[in-house]
Protein backbone atom coordinates (compact mmCIF):
# COMPACT_ATOMS: atom_id res chain seq x y z
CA UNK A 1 28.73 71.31 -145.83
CA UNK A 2 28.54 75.22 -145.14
CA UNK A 3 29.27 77.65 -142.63
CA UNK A 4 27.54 80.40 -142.00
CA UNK A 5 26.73 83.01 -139.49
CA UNK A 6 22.85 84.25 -138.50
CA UNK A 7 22.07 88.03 -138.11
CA UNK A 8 23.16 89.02 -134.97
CA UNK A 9 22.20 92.47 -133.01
CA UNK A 10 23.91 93.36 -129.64
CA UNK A 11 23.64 96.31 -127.17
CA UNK A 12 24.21 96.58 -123.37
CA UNK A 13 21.37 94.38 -122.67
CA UNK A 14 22.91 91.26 -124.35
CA UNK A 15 22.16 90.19 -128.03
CA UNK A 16 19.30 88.80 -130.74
CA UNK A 17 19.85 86.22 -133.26
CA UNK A 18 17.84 84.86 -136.03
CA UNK A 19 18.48 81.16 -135.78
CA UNK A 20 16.61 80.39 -138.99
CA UNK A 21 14.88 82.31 -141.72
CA UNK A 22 13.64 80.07 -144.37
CA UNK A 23 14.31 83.16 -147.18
CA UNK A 24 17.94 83.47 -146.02
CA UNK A 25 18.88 79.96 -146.93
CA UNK A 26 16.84 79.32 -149.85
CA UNK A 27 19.86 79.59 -151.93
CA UNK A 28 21.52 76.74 -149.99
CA UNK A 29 19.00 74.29 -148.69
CA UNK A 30 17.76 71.26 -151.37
CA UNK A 31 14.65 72.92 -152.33
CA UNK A 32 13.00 69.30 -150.70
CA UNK A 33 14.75 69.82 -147.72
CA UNK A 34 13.54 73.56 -146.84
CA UNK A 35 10.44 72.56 -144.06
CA UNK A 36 12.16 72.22 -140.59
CA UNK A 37 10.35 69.14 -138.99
CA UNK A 38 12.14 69.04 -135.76
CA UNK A 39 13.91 71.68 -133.81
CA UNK A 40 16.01 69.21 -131.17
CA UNK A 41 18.36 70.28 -128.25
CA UNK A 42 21.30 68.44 -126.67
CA UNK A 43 22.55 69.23 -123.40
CA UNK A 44 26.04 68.03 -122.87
CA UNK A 45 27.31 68.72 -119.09
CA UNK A 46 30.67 67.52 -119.68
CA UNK A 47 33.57 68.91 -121.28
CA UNK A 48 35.07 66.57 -124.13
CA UNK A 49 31.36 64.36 -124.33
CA UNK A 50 31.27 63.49 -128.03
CA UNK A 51 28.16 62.59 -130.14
CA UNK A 52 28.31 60.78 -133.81
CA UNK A 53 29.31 59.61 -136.37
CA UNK A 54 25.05 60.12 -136.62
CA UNK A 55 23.39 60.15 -140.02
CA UNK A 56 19.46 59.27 -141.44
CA UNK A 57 19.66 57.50 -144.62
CA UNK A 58 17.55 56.67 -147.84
CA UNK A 59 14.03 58.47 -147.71
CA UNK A 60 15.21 59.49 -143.88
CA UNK A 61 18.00 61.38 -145.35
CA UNK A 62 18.24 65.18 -143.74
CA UNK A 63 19.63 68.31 -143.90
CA UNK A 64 20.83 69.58 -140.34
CA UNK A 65 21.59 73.01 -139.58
CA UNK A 66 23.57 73.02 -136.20
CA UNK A 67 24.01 75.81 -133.58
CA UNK A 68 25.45 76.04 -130.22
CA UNK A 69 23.73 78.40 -127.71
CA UNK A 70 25.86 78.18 -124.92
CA UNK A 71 29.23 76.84 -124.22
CA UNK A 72 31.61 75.67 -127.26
CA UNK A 73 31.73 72.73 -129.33
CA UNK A 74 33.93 71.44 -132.43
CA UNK A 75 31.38 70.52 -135.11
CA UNK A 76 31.79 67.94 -137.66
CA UNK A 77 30.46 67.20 -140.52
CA UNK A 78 31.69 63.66 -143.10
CA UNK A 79 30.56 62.62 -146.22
CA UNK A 80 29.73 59.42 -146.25
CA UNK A 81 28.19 59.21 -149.57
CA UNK A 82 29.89 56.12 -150.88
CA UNK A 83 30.15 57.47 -154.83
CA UNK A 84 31.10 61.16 -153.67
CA UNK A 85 34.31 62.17 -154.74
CA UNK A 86 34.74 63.91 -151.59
CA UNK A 87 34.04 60.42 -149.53
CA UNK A 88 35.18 60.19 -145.99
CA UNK A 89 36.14 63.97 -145.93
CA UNK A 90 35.21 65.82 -143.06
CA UNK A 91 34.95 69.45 -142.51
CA UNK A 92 34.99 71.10 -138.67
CA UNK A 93 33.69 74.15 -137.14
CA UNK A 94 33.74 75.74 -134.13
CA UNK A 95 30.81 76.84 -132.73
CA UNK A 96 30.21 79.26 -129.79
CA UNK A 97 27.54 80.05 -127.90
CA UNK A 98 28.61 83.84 -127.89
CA UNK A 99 28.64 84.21 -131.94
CA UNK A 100 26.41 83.25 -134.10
CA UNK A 101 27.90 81.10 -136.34
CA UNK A 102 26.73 77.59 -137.66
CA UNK A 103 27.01 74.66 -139.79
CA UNK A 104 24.73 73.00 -142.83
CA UNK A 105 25.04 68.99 -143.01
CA UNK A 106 23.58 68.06 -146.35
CA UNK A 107 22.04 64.41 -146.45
CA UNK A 108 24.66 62.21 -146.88
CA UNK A 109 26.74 63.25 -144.17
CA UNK A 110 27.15 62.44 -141.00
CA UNK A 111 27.35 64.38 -137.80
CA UNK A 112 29.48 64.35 -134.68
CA UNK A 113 30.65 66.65 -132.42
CA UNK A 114 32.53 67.38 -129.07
CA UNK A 115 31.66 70.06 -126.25
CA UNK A 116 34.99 72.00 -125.64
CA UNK A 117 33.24 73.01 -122.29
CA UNK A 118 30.72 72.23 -119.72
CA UNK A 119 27.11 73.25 -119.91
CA UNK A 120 27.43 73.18 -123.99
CA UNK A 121 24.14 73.29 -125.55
CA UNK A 122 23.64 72.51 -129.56
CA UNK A 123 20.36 73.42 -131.01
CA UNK A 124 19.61 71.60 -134.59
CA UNK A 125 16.51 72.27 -137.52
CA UNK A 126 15.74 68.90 -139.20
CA UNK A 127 14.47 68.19 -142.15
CA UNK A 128 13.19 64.47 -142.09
CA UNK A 129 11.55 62.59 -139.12
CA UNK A 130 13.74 60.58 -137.04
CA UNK A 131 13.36 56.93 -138.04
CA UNK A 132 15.25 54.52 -136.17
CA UNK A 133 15.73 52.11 -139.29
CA UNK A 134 17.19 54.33 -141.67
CA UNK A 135 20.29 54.85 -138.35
CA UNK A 136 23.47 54.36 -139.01
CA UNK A 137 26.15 55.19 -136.39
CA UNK A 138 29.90 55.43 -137.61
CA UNK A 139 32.77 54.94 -135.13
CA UNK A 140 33.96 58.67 -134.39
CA UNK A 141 37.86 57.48 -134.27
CA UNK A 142 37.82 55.95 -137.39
CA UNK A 143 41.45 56.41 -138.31
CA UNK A 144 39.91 56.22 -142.50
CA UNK A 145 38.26 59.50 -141.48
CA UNK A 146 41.06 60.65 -139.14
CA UNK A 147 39.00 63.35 -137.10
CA UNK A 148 41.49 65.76 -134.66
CA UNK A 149 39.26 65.90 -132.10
CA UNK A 150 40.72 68.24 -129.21
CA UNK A 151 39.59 66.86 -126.20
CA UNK A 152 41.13 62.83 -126.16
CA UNK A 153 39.89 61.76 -123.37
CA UNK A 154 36.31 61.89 -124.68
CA UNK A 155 33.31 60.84 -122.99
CA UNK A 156 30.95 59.01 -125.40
CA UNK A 157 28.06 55.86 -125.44
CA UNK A 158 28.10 52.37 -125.95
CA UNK A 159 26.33 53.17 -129.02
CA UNK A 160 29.31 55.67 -130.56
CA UNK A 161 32.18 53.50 -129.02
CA UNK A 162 30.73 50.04 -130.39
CA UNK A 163 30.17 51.78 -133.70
CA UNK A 164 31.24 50.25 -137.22
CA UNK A 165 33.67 52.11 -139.16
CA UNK A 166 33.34 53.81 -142.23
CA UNK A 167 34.67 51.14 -144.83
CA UNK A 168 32.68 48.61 -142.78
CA UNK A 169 29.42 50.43 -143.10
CA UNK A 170 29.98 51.26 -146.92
CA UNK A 171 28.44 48.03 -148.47
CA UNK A 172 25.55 48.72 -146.23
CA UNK A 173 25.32 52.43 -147.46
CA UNK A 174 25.45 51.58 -151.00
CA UNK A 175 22.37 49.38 -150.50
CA UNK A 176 20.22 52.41 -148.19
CA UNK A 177 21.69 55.60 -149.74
CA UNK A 178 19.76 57.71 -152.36
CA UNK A 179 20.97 60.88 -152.15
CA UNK A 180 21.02 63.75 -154.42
């Protein structure tokens, strides 16, 4: 996972950003994961709606860069590479719509996060087609990961809420997972 923040210019008529330039992140992009595929949006017009555990495995695996354009949001990224060292870690951001700061999931990880406000909207470059087989969904309370997420009282789907844990899922990750 990595944190960064895009070139930003501001004056009295508001402010540009550079969302992606394939140059600038050369150095920390898999050199096979460098072609965005997909450029997707989610609109969340709830404060405290939650998203994830979400992650693309085997030959779906992805990198994910994450922004939010408006509103706020606590990003979260969790290895869930079953021989990492670092397995079940999780690393958080916050992201704001006013800076211009965001967040690298490598493959292997999976991604949640929660809108701190209403109106958020994430923005996040791909690099693998969606394929609905290579899914996996982890349970976003999973006290093995132990995620702080600040708004309790979360609003999530059937999907996230009826999701298998981490520990649960690993057997089935060490059979689909080929990560690098």
């Amino acid at each position: 996972m990595w944190k960064g923040k895009s070139n930003s210019v501001s004056d009295h008529r508001g402010h540009f950003n550079r969302l992606f330039c394939s140059r600038e992140l050369k150095e920390i992009l898999p050199a096979d994961h460098r072609e965005i595929v997909n450029i997707n949006s989610s609109f969340n017009l709830l404060e405290g709606t939650l998203r994830g555990i979400h992650l693309q495995t085997g030959n779906a695996a992805e990198t994910k860069i994450v922004f939010c354009s408006s509103g706020s949001i606590i990003d979260v990224a969790v290895d869930l590479r079953p021989d990492s060292p670092t397995f079940l870690q999780h690393e958080s951001s916050l992201l704001e719509g006013e800076s211009s700061s965001f967040m690298v999931i490598p493959p292997g990880c999976g991604h949640a996060f929660q809108s701190l406000e209403p109106n958020s909207l994430v923005i996040y470059f791909v690099t693998r087609f969606y394929s609905p087989t290579s899914e996996l969904s982890i349970y976003p309370f999973d006290k093995s990961i132990n995620i702080s997420w600040p708004i309790t009282d979360a609003i999530i789907s059937r999907k996230d809420s009826s999701a298998p844990c981490a520990l649960s899922a690993k057997i089935w990750l060490s059979k689909h997972s080929t990560y690098d």
